[in-house]
Protein backbone atom coordinates (compact mmCIF):
# COMPACT_ATOMS: atom_id res chain seq x y z
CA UNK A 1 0.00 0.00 0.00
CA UNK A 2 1.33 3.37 -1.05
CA UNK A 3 1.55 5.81 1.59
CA UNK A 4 0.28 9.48 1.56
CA UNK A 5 3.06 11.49 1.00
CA UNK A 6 4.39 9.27 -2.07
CA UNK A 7 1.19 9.96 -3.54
CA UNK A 8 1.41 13.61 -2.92
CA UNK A 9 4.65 13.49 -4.30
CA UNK A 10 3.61 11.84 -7.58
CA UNK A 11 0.61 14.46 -7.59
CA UNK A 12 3.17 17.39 -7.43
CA UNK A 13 5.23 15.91 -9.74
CA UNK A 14 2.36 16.82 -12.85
CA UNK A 15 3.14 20.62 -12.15
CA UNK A 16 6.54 20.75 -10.40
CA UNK A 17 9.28 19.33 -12.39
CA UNK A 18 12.10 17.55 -10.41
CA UNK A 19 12.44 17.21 -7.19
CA UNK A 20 9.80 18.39 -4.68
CA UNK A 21 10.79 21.96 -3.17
CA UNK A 22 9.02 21.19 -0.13
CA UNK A 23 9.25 18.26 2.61
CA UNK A 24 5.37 17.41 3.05
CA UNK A 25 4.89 15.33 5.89
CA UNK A 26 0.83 13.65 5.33
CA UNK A 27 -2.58 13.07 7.38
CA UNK A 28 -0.83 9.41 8.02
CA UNK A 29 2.84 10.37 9.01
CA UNK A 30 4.56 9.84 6.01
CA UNK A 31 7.06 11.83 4.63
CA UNK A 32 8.32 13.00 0.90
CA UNK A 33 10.55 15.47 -0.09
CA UNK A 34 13.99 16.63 0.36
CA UNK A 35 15.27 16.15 3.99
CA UNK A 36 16.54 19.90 3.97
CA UNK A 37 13.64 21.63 2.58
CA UNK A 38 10.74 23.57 4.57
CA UNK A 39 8.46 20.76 6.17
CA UNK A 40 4.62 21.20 5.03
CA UNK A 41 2.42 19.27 6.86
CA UNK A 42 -1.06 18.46 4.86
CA UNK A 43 -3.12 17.38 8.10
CA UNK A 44 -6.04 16.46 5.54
CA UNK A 45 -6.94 15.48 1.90
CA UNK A 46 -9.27 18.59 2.43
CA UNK A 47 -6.57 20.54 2.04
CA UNK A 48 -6.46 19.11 -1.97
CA UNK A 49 -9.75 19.10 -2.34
CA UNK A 50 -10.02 23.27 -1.38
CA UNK A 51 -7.10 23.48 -4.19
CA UNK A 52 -9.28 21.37 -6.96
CA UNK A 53 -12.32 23.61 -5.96
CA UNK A 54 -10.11 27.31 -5.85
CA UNK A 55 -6.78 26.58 -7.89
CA UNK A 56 -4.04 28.59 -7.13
CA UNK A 57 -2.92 31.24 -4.65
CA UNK A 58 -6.52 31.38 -2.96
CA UNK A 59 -6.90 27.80 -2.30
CA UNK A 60 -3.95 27.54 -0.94
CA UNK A 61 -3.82 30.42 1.64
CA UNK A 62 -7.49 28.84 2.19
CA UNK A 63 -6.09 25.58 2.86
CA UNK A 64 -3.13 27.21 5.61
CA UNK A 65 -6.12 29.45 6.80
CA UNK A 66 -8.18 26.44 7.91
CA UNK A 67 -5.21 24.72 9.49
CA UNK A 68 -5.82 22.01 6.58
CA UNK A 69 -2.13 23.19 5.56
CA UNK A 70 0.34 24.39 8.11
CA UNK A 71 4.25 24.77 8.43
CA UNK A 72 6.99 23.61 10.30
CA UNK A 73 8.76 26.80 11.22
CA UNK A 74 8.83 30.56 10.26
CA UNK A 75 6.53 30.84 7.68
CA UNK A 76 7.74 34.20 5.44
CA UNK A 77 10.83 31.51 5.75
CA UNK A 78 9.85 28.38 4.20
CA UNK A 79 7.49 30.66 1.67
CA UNK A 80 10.57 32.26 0.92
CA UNK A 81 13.09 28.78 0.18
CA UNK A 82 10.31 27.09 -1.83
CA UNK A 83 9.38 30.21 -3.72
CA UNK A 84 12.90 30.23 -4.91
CA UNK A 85 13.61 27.07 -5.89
CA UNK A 86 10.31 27.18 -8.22
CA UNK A 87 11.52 30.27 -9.77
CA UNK A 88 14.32 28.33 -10.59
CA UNK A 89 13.18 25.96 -12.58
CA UNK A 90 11.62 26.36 -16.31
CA UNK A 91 8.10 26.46 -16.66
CA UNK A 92 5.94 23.79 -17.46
CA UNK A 93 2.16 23.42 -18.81
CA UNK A 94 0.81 20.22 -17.62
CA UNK A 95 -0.79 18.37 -20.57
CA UNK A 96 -4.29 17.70 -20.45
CA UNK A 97 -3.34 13.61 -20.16
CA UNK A 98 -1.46 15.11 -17.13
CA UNK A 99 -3.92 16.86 -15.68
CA UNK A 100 -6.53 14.23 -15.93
CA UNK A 101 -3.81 11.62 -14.01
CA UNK A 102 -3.44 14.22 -11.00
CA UNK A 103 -6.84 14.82 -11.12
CA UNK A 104 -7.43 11.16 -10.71
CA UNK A 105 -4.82 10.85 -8.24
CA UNK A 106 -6.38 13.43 -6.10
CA UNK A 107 -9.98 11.90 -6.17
CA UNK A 108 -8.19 8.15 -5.10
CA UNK A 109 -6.79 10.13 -2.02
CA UNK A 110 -10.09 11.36 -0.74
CA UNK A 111 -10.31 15.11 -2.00
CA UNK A 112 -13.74 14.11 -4.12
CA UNK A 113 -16.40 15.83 -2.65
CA UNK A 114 -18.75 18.91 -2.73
CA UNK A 115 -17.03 22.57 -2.54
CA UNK A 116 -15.68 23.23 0.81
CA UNK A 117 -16.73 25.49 3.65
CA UNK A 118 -14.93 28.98 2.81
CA UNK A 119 -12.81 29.94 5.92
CA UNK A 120 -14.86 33.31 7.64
CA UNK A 121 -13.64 37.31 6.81
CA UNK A 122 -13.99 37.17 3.05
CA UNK A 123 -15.13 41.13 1.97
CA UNK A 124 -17.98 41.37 0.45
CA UNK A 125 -18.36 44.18 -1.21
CA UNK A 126 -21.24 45.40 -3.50
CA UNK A 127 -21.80 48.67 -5.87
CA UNK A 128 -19.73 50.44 -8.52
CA UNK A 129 -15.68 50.36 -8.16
CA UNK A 130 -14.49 52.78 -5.95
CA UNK A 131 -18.03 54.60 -5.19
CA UNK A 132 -18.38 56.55 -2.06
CA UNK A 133 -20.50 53.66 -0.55
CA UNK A 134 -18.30 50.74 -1.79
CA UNK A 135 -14.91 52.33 -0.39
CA UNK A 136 -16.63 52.82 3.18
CA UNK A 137 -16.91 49.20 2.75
CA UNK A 138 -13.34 47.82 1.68
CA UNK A 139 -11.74 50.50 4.49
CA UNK A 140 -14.66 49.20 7.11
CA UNK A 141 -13.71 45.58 6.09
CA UNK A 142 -9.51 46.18 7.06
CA UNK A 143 -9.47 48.68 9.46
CA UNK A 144 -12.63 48.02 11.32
CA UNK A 145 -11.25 44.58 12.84
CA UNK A 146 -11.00 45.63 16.04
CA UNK A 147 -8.86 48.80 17.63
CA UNK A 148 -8.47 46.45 20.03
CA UNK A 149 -6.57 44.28 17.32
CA UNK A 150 -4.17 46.90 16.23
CA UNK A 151 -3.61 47.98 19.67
CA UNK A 152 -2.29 44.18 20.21
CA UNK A 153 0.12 44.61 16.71
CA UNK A 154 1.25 47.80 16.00
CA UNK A 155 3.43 50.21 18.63
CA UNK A 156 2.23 52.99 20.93
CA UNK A 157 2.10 55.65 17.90
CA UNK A 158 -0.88 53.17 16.18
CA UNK A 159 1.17 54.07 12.92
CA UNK A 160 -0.25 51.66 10.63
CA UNK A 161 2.93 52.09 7.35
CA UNK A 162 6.21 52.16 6.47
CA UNK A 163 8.87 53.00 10.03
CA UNK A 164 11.48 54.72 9.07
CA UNK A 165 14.65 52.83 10.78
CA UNK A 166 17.27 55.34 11.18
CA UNK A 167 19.61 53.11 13.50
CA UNK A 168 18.71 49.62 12.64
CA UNK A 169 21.79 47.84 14.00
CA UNK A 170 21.11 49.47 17.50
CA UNK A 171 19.36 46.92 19.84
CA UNK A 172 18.11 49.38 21.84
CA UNK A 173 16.24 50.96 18.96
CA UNK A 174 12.47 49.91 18.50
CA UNK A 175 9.53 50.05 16.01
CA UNK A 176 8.46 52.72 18.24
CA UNK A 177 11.50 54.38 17.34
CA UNK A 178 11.66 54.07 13.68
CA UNK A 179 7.70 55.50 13.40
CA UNK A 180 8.46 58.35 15.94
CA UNK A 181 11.27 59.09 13.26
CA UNK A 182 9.12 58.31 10.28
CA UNK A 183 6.26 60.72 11.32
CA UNK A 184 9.16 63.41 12.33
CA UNK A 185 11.00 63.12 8.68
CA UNK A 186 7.44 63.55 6.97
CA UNK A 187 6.76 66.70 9.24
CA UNK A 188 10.00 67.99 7.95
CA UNK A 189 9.56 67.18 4.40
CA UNK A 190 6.41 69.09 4.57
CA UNK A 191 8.30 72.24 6.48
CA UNK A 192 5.62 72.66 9.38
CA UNK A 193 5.43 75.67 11.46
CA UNK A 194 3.14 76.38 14.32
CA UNK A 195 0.23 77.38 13.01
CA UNK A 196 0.59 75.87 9.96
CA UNK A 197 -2.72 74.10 8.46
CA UNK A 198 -2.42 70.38 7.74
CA UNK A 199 -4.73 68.39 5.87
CA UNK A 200 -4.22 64.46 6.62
CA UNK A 201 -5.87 62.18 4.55
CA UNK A 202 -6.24 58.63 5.27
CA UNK A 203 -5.55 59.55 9.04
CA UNK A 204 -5.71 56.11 10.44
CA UNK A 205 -5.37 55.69 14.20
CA UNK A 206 -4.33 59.36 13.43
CA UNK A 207 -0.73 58.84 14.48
CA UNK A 208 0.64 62.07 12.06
CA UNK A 209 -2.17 63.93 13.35
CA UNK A 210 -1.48 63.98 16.62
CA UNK A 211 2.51 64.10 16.32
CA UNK A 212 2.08 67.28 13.86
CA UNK A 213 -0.12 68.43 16.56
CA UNK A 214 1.82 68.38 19.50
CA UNK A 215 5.44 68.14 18.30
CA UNK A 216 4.92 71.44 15.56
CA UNK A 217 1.42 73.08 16.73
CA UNK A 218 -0.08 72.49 13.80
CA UNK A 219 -3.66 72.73 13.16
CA UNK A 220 -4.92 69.50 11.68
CA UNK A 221 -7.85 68.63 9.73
CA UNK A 222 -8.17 64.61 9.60
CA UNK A 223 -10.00 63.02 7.36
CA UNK A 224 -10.91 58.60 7.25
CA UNK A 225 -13.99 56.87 6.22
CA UNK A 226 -13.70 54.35 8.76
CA UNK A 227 -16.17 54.86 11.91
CA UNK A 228 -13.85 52.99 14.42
CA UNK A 229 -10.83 55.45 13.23
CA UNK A 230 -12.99 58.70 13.83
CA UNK A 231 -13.77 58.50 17.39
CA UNK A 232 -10.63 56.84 18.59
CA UNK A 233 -8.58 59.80 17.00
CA UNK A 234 -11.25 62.34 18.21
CA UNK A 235 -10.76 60.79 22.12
CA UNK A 236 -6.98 60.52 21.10
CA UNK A 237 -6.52 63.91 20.77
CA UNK A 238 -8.77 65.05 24.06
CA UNK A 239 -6.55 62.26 25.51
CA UNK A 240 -2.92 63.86 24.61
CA UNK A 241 -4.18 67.44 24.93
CA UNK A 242 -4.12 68.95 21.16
CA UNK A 243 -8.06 68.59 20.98
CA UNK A 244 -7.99 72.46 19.90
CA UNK A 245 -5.67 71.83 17.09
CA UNK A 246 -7.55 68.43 15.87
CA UNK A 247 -10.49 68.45 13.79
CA UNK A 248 -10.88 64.62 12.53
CA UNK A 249 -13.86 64.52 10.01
CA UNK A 250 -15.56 61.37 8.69
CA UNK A 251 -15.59 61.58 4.56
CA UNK A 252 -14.77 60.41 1.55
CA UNK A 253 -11.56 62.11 -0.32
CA UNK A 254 -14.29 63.41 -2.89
CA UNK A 255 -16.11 65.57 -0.21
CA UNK A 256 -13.14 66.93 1.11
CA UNK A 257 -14.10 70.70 0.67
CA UNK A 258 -12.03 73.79 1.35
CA UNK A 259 -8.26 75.43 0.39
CA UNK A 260 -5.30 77.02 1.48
CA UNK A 261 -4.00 74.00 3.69
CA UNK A 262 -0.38 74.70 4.18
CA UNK A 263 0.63 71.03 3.70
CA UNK A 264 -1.28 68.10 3.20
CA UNK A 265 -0.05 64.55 3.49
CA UNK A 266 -1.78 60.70 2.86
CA UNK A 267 0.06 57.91 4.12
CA UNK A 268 -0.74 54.68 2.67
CA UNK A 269 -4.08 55.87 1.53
CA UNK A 270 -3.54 56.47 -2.10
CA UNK A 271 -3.68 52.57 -2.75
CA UNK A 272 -7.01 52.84 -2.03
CA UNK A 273 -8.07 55.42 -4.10
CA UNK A 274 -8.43 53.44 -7.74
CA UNK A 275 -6.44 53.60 -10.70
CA UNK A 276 -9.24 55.39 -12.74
CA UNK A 277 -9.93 58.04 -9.82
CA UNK A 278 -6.49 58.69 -9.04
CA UNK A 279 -6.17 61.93 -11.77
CA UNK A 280 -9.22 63.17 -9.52
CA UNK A 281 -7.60 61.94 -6.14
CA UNK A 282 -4.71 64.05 -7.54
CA UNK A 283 -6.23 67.23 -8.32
CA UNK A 284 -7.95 67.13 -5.01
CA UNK A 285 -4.93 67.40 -3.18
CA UNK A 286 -3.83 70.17 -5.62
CA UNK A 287 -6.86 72.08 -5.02
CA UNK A 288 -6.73 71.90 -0.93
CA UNK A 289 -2.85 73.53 -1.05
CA UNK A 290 -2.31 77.25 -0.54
CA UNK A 291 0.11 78.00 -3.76
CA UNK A 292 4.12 77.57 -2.54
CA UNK A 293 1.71 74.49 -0.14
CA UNK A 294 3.72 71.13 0.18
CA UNK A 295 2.03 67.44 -0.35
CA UNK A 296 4.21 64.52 1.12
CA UNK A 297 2.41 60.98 -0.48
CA UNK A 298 3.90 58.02 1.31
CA UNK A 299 2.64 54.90 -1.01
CA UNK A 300 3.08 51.33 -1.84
CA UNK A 301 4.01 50.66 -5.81
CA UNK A 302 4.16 47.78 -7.80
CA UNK A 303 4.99 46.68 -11.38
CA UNK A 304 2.49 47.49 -14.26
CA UNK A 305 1.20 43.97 -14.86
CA UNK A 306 0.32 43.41 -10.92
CA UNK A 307 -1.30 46.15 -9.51
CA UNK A 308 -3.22 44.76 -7.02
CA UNK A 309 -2.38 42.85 -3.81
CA UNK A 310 -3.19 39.17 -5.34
CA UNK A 311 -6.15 36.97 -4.94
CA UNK A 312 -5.25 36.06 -1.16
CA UNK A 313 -5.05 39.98 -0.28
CA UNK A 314 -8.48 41.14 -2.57
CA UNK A 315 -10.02 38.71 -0.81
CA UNK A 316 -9.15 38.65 2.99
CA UNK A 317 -7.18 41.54 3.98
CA UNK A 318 -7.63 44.95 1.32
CA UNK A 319 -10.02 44.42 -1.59
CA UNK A 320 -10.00 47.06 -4.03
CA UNK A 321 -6.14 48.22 -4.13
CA UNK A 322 -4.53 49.30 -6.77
CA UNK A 323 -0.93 49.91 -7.04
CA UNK A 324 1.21 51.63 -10.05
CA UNK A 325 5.09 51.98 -10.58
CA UNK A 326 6.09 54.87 -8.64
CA UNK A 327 7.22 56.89 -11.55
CA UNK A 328 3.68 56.35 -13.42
CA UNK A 329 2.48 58.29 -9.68
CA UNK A 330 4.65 60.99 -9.96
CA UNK A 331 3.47 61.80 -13.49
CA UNK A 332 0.06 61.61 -12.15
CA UNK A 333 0.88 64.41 -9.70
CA UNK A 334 2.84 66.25 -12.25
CA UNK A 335 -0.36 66.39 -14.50
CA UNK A 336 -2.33 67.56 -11.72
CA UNK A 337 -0.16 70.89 -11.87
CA UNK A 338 2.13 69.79 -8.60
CA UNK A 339 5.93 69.62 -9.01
CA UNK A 340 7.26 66.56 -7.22
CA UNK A 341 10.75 67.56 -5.90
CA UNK A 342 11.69 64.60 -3.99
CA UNK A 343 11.22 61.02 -4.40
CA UNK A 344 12.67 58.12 -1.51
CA UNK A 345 12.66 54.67 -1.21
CA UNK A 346 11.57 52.87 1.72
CA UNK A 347 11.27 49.14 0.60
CA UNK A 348 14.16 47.53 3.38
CA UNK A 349 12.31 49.82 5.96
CA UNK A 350 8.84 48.23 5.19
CA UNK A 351 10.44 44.96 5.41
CA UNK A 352 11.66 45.76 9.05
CA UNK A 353 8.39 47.08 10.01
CA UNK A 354 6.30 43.86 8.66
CA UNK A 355 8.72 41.59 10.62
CA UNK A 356 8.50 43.63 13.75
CA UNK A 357 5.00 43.54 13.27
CA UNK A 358 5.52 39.73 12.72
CA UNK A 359 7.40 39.41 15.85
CA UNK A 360 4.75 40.90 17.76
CA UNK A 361 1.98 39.09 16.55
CA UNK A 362 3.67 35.74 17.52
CA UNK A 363 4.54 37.25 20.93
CA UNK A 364 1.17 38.37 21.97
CA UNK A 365 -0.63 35.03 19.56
CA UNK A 366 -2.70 34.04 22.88
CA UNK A 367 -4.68 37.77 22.83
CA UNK A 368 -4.81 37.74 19.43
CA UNK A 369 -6.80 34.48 19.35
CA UNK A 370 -8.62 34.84 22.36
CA UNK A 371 -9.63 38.55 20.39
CA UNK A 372 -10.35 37.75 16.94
CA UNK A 373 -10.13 33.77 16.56
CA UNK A 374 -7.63 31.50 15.43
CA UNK A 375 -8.88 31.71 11.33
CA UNK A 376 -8.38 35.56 11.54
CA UNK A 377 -5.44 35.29 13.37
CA UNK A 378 -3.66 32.60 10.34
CA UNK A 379 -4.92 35.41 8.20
CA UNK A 380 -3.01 37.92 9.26
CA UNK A 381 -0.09 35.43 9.86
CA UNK A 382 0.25 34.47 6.27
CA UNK A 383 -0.56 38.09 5.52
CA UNK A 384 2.21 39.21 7.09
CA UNK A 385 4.75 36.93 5.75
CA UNK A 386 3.99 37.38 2.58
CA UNK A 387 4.35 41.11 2.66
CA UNK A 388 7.45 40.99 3.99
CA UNK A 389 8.67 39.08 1.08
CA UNK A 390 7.19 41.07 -1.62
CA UNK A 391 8.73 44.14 -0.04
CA UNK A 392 11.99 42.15 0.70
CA UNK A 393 12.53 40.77 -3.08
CA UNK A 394 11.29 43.82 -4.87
CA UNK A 395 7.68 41.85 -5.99
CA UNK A 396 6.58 45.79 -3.99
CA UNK A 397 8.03 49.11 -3.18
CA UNK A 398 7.06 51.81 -1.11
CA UNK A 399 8.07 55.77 -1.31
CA UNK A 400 8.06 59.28 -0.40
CA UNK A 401 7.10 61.36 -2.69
CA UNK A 402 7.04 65.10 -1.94
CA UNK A 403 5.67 67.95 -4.33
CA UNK A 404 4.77 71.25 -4.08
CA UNK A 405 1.91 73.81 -5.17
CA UNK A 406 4.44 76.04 -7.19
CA UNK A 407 2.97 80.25 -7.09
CA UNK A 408 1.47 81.42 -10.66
CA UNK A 409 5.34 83.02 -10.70
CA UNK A 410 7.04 79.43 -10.39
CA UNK A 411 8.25 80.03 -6.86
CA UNK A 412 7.82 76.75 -4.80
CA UNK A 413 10.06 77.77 -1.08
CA UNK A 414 11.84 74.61 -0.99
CA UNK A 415 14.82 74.65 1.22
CA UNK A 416 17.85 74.68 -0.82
CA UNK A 417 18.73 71.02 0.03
CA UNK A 418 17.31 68.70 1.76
CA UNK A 419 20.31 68.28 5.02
CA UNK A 420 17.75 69.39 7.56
CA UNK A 421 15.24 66.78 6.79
CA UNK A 422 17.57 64.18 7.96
CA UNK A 423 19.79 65.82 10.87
CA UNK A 424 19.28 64.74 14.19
CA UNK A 425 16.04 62.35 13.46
CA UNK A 426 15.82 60.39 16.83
CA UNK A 427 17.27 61.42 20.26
CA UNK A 428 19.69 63.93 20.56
């Protein structure tokens, strides 16, 4: 009698060609695969049968989500290793003989059956792409979880993007650290005075908002279409005393009314705006600058034939993204009538922020259960790991871009270079 995992071996073998990149250990203990690779262990033949039923990248992360798949290990890890050596190898198109065998195969080892139960926290959105109504929904759907969730995974400053790790070989220096310094270099990019009139976009947990606030005595305007996000900033800002200089308003970007903002800024928010809508998004933030005004857009980019985050992603964690290269952004801003002066590169940072998040969502993995359940907890644990590795082998990006409202005369009152933005970031 053949075991399990020779089976699953000869199953892989229709797709895969050579030897298996993965170490699968099966539902009856036996084991395939090179001794040195990452160990999967397929704890059911549901697992196969959620891959015949949703082929590819979704029924797979289905399969981990359910527990019907898990790994032996770090996961971003072993993703990482197999990932590689499948790269590696040419490409081949199973024949339809082929694919009839595995098929076969598959039904012998008990993966015949109806369509399986989807895991729970699929978004389910309804309405026209990127309407008022169907945006509420994809933000309520990711950043709605629970403020209790993020409290558990992010840092202090509830910064929910790219840290900016200006010491990363100190051990003393924290994520804590590296978004303090992020949200100080964007204040500085954006040359805030007290007094000064900042609009913030996409405010989140409104961590910008209430640095600008109280670290430059700016007057903020806020703006998020989640519900959650609006009334924890609000008692945020009562809470660190710069309630007078806070105004955090529940909108869309599209009803975002009124000029003459000294700076405006929208930090990982752009992504959500649409690839059709972004010349409007764009304009919009032209329109709310005083002329000489600065914008600072920190955003995620990808390459022109995968804009959005993937199946797994659309489905689970942000539906609706879109993502462009970073230069096809800037010409976007350009042809809204801003001048983009500056353009930086955070990819390695976002890679140290997703594993710090990483590390903190293992360390704290009993609250985070107990909180949300174990199915949205594997969610955000293969989630995770795979961001890091898109950031970490350039599959994403993620950058400052800065721009200004030039004056009818050209004038834009940039500094003359950009030394001060960087001196003394952290403690002095």
């Amino acid at each position: 009698m053949r075991h399990a995992a020779d089976r699953l071996e000869e199953l892989l073998g229709h797709f895969l060609p050579g030897p298996l990149p993965v170490r699968v250990r099966a539902w009856d203990g036996s084991q395939a695969g090179p001794a040195d690779a990452p160990l999967v262990l397929i704890r059911s033949p549901d697992a196969l049968r959620r891959v015949l039923w949703q082929p590819g990248e979704l029924g797979l992360a289905e399969a981990y989500v359910t527990g019907d798949i898990d790994i032996d290990g770090d996961l971003a890890d072993a993703l990482s290793r197999a990932g590689r050596t499948v790269r590696d190898r040419p490409a081949v198109r199973p024949r339809p003989a082929a694919l009839a065998a595995a098929a076969a195969l598959a039904v012998r080892m008990g993966a015949a059956g109806p369509p399986p139960r989807r895991p729970d926290g699929r978004a389910r959105l309804t309405g026209p792409l990127h309407s008022a109504s169907r945006d509420r929904a994809a933000i309520s759907h990711h950043y709605d979880l629970s403020n209790d969730f993020y409290a558990l995974l992010l840092d202090e400053s509830m910064a929910y993007s790219c840290a900016y790790w200006t010491r990363p070989d100190d051990p003393a220096y924290t994520l804590a650290d590296a978004q303090r310094d992020k949200l100080e270099l964007i204040c500085r990019k954006l040359g805030l005075r007290a007094g000064d009139r900042l609009l913030d976009v996409g405010c989140g947990w409104g961590s910008l908002t209430v640095h600008a606030a109280r670290e430059h005595k700016v007057r903020v305007t806020a703006v998020t279409l989640s519900r959650a996000q609006r009334d924890f900033v609000a008692e945020r800002a009562v809470r660190e005393g710069v309630a007078d200089l806070v105004d955090v308003q529940l909108r869309h970007w599209r009803d975002i009314d009124g000029g003459g903002h000294d700076a405006a800024a929208a930090v990982e928010m752009g992504e959500h705006v649409g690839d059709a809508e972004y010349p409007e998004f764009a304009a919009k933030l032209h329109g709310v600058l005083r002329p000489e005004g600065r914008l600072l857009i920190q955003q995620m980019s990808r390459g022109a034939h995968a804009p959005g985050g993937g199946a797994f992603i659309e489905t689970y964690i942000a539906p609706d993204m879109h993502m462009r290269p970073v230069g096809r952004t800037v010409d976007l801003l350009e042809d809204a009538g801003l001048e983009v002066r500056s353009t930086e590169s955070l990819r390695e940072h976002y890679t140290a922020t997703i594993d710090a998040w990483r590390a903190t969502l293992e360390r704290r993995w009993s609250d985070i259960e107990a909180l949300v359940g174990e199915t949205t907890g594997r969610v955000w644990r293969l989630y995770l790991a795979g961001a890091s590795l898109a950031f970490s082998e350039r599959r994403m990006g993620v950058d400052h871009i800065l721009a200004v409202r030039p004056a009818r005369e050209g004038t834009s009152a940039m500094p003359a270079t950009p030394a001060d933005w960087y001196a003394r970031l952290g403690p002095s």
